[in-house]
N, C-alpha and C. Protein backbone atom coordinates (compact mmCIF):
# COMPACT_ATOMS: atom_id res chain seq x y z
N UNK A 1 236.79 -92.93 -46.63
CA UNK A 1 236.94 -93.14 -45.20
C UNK A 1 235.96 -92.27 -44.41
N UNK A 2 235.78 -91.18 -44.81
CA UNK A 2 234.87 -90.09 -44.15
C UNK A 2 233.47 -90.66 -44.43
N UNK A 3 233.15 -90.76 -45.27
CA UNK A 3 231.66 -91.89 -45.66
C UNK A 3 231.40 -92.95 -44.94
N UNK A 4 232.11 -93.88 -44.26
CA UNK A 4 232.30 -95.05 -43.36
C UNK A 4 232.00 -94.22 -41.64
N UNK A 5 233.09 -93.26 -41.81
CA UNK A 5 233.32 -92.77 -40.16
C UNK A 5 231.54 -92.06 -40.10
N UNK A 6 231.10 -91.39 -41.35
CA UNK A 6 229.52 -90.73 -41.18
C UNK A 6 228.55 -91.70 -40.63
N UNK A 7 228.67 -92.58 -41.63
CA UNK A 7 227.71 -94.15 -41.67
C UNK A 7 227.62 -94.12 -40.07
N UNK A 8 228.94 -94.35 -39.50
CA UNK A 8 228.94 -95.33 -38.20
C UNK A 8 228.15 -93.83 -37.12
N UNK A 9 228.08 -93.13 -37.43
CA UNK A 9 228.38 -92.30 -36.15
C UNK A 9 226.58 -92.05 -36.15
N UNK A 10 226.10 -91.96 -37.59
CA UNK A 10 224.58 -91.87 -37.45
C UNK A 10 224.07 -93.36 -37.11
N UNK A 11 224.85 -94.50 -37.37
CA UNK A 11 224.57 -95.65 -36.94
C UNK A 11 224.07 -95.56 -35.38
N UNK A 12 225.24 -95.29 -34.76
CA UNK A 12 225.45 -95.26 -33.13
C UNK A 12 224.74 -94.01 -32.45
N UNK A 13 224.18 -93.23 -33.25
CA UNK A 13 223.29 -91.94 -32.76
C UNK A 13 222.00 -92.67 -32.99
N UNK A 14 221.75 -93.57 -33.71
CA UNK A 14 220.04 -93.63 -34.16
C UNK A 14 220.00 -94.89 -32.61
N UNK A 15 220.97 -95.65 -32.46
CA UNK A 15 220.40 -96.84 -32.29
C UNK A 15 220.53 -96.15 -30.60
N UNK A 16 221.29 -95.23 -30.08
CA UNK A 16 220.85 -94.53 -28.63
C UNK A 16 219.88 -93.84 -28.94
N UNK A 17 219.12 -93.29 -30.16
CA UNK A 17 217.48 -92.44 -29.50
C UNK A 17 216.59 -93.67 -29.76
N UNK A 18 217.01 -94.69 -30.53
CA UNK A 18 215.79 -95.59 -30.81
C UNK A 18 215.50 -96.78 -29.82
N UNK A 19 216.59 -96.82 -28.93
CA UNK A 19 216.90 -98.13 -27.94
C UNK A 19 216.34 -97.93 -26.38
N UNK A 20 215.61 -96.78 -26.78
CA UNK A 20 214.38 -96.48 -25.32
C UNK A 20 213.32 -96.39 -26.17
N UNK A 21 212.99 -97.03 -26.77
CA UNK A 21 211.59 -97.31 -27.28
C UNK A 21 210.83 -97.52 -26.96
N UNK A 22 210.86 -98.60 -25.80
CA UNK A 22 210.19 -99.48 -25.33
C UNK A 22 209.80 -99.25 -23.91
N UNK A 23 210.49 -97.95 -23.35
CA UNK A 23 210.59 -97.36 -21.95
C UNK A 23 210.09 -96.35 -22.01
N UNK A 24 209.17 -96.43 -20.65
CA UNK A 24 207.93 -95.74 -20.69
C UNK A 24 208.14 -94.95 -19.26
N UNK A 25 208.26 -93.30 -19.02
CA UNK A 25 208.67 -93.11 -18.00
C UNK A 25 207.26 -92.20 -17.57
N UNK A 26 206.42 -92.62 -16.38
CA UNK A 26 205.16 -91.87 -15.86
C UNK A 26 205.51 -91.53 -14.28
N UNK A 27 204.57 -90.55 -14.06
CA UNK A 27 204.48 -89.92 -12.47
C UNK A 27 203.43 -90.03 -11.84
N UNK A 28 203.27 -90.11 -10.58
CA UNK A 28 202.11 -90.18 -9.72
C UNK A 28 202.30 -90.08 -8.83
N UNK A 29 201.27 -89.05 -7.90
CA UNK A 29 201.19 -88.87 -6.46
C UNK A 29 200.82 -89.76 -5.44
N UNK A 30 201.13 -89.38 -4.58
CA UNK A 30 200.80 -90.72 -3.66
C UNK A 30 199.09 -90.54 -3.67
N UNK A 31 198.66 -91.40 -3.45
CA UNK A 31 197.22 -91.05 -3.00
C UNK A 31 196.14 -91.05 -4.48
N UNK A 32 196.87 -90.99 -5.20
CA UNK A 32 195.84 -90.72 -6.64
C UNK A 32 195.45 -92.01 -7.05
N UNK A 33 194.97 -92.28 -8.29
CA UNK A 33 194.79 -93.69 -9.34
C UNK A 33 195.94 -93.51 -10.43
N UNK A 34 196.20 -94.55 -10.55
CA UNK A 34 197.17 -94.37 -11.76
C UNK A 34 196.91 -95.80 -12.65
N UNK A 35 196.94 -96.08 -14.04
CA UNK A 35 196.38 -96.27 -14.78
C UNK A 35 197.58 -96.44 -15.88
N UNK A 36 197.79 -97.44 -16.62
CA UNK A 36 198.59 -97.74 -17.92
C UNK A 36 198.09 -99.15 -18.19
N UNK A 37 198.10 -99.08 -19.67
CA UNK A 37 197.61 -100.30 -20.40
C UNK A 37 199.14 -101.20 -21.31
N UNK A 38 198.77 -102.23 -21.06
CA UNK A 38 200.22 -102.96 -21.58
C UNK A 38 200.22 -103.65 -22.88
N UNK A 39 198.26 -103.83 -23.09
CA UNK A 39 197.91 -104.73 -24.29
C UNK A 39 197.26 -105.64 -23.60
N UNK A 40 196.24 -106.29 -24.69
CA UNK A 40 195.75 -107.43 -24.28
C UNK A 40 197.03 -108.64 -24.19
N UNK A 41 197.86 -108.87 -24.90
CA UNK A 41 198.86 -109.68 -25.14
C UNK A 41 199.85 -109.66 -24.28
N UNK A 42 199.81 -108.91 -23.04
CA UNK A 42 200.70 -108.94 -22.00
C UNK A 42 200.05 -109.97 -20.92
N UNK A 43 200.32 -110.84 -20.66
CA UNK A 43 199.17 -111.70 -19.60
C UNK A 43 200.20 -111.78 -18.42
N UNK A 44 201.28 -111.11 -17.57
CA UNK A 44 202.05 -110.44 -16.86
C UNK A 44 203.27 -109.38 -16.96
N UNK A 45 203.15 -109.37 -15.41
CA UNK A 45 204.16 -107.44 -14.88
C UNK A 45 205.36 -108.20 -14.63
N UNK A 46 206.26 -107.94 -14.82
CA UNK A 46 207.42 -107.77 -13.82
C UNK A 46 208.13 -106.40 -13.05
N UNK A 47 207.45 -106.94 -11.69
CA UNK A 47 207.38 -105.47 -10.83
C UNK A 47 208.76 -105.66 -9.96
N UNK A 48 209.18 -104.28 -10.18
CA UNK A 48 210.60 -104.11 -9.35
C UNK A 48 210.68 -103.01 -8.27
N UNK A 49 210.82 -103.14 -7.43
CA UNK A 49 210.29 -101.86 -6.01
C UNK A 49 211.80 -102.06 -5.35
N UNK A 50 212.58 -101.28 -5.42
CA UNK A 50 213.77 -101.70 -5.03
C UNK A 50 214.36 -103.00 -5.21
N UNK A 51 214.70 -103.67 -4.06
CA UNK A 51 215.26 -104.87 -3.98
C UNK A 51 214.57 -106.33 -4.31
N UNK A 52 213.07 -105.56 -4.02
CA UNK A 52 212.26 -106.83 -4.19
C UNK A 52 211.34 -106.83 -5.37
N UNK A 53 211.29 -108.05 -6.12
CA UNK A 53 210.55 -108.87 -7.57
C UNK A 53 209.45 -109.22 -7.28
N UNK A 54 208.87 -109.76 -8.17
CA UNK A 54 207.34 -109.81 -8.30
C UNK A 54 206.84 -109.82 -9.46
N UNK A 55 206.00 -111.24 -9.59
CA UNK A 55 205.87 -111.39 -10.83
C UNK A 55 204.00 -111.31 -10.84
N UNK A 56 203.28 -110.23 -11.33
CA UNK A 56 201.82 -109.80 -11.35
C UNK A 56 201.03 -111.11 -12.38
N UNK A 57 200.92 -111.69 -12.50
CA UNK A 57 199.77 -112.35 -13.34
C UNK A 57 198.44 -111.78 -13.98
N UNK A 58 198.01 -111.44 -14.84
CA UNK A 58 196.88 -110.69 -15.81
C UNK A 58 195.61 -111.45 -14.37
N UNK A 59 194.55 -110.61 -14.02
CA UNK A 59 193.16 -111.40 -13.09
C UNK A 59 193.42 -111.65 -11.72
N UNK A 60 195.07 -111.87 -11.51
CA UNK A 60 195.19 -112.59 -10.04
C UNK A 60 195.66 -111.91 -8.90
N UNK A 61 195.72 -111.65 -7.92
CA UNK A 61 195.87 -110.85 -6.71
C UNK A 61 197.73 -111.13 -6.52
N UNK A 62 198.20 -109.82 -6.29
CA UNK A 62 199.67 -109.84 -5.81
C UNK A 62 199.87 -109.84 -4.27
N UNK A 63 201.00 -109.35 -4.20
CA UNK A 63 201.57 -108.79 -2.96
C UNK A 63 200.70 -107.52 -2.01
N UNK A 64 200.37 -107.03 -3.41
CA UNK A 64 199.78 -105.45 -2.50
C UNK A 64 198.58 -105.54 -3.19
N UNK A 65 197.29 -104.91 -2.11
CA UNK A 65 196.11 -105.66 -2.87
C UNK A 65 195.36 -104.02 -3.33
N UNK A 66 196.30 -103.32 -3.39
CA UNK A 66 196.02 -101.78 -4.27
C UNK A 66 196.68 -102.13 -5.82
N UNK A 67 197.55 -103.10 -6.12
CA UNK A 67 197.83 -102.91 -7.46
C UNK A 67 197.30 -104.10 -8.66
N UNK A 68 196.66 -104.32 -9.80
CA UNK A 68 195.37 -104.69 -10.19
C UNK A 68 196.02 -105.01 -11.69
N UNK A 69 196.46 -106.03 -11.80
CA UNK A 69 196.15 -106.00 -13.31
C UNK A 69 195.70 -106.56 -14.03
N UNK A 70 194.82 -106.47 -15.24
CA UNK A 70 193.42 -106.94 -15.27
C UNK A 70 193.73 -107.91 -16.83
N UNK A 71 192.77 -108.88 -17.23
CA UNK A 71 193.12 -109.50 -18.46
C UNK A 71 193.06 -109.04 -19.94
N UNK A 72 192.87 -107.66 -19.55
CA UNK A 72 193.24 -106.77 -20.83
C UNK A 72 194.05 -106.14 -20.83
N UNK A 73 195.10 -106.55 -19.81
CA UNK A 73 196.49 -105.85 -20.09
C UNK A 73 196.61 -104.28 -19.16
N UNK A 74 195.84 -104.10 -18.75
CA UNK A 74 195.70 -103.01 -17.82
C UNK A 74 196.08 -102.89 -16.43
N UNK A 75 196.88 -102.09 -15.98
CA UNK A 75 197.34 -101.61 -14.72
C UNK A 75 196.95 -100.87 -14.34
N UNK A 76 196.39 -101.32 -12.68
CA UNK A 76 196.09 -100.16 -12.13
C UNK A 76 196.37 -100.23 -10.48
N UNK A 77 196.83 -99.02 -10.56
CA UNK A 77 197.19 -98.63 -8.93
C UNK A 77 196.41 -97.49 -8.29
N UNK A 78 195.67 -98.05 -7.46
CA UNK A 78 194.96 -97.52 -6.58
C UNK A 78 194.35 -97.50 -5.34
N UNK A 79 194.73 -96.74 -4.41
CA UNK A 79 195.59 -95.49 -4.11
C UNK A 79 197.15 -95.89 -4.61
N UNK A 80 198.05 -94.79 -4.98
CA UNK A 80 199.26 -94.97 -5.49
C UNK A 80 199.73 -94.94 -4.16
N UNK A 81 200.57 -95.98 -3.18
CA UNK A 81 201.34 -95.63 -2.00
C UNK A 81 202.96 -95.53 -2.54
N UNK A 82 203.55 -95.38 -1.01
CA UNK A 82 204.91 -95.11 -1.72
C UNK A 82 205.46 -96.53 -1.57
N UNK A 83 205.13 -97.39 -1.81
CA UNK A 83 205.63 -99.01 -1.97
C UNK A 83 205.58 -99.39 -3.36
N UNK A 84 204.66 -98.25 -4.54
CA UNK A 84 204.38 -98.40 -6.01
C UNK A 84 205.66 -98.02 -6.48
N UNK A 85 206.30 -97.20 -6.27
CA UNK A 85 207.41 -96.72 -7.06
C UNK A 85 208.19 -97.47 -7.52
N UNK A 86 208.88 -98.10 -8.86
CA UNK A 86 209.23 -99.02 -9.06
C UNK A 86 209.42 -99.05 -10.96
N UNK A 87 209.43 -99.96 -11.44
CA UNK A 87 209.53 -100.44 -12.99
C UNK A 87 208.44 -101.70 -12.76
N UNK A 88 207.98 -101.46 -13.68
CA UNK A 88 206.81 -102.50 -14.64
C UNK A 88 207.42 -102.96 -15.82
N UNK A 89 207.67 -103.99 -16.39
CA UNK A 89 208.15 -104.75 -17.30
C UNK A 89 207.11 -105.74 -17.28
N UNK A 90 206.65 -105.65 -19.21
CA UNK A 90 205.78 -106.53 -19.40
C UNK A 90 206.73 -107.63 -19.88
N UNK A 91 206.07 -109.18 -19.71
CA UNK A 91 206.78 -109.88 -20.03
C UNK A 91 206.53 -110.86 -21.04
N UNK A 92 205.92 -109.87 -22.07
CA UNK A 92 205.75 -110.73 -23.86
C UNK A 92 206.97 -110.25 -24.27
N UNK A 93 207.50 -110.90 -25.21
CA UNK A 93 208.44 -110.53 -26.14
C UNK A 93 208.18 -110.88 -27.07
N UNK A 94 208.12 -110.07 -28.35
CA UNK A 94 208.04 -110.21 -29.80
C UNK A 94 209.11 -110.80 -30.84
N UNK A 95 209.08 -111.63 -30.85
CA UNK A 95 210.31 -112.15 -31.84
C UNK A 95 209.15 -112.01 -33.44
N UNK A 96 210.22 -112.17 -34.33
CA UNK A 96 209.64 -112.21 -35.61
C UNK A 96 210.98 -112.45 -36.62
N UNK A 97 210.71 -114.04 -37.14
CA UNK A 97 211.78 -114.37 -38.04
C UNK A 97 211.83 -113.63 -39.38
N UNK A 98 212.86 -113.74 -39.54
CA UNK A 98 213.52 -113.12 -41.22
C UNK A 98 214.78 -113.67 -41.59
N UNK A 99 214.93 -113.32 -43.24
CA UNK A 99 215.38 -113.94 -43.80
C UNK A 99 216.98 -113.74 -43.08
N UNK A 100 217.48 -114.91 -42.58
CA UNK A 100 218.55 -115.29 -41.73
C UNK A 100 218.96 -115.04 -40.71
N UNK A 101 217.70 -114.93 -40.09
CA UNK A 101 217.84 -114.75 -38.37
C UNK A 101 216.00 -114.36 -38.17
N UNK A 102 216.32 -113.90 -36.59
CA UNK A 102 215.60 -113.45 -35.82
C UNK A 102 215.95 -111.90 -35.07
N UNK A 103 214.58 -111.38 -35.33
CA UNK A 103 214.37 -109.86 -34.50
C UNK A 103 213.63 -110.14 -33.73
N UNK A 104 213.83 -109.64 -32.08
CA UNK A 104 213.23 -109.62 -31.12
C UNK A 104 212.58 -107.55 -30.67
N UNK A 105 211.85 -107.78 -30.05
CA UNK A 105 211.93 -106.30 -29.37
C UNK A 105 211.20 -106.46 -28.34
N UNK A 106 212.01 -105.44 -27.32
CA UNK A 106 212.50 -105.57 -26.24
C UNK A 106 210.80 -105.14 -25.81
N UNK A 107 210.21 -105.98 -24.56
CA UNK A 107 209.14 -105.76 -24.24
C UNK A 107 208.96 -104.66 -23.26
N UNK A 108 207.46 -103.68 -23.29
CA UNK A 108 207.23 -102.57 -22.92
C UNK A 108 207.49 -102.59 -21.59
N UNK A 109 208.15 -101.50 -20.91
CA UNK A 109 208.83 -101.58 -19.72
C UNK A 109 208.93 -100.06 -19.31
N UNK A 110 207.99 -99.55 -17.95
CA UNK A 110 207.04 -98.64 -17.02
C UNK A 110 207.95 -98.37 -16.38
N UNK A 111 208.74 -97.03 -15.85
CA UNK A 111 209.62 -96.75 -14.49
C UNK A 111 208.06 -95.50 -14.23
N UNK A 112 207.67 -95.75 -13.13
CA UNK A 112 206.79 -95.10 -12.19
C UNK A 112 207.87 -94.26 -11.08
N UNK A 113 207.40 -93.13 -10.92
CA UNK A 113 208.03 -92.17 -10.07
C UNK A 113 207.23 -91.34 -9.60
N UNK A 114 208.00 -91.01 -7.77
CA UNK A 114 206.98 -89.91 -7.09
C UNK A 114 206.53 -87.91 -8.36
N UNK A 115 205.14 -88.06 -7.98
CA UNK A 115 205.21 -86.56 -9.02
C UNK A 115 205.61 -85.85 -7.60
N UNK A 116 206.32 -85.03 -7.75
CA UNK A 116 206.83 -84.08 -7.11
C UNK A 116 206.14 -82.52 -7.12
């Protein structure tokens, strides 16, 4: 029974340090460049600024014409205003079949915050 209760408890410890994998937490001042790459294989953002969505397209002009992301998967904000602050979620997802099912993982996903 103690072998079972071990199992589970390193079970449920690995899968909370391993289940931010994919979350990427950066800082930036207002006023600077800021800069993260998503992959070539990301060909859009999903940008979250509070209340309001936004979906970036890889080449094509958004909402705010300071934030840039380019067809190599690259983000860039420049000047950083305070309208950047927000989450970036790329929106590939990796699936990859196996033997009796499917694994997905969860696509790379940016919380941007004021540096203080």
């Amino acid at each position: 029974m103690f072998s079972k209760t071990l199992i589970f408890l390193i079970f449920i410890i690995s899968l909370a340090v391993f289940s931010e994998g994919s979350l990427l937490y950066a800082s930036a001042a207002v006023g600077e460049t800021f800069k993260q790459d998503f992959g070539k294989e990301t060909k859009s953002l999903r940008i979250t600024r509070g209340d309001v969505e936004e979906i970036l397209s890889a080449g094509k002009d958004g909402k705010y014409p300071n934030v840039k992301f380019s067809i190599d998967g690259v983000l860039t904000i420049s000047p950083v205003t305070e309208n950047d602050f927000g989450m970036y979620a790329s929106t590939k997802e990796e699936k990859k079949k196996v033997e009796g099912g499917m694994i997905a993982v969860a696509p790379m996903t940016l919380q941007l915050v004021k540096k203080e």
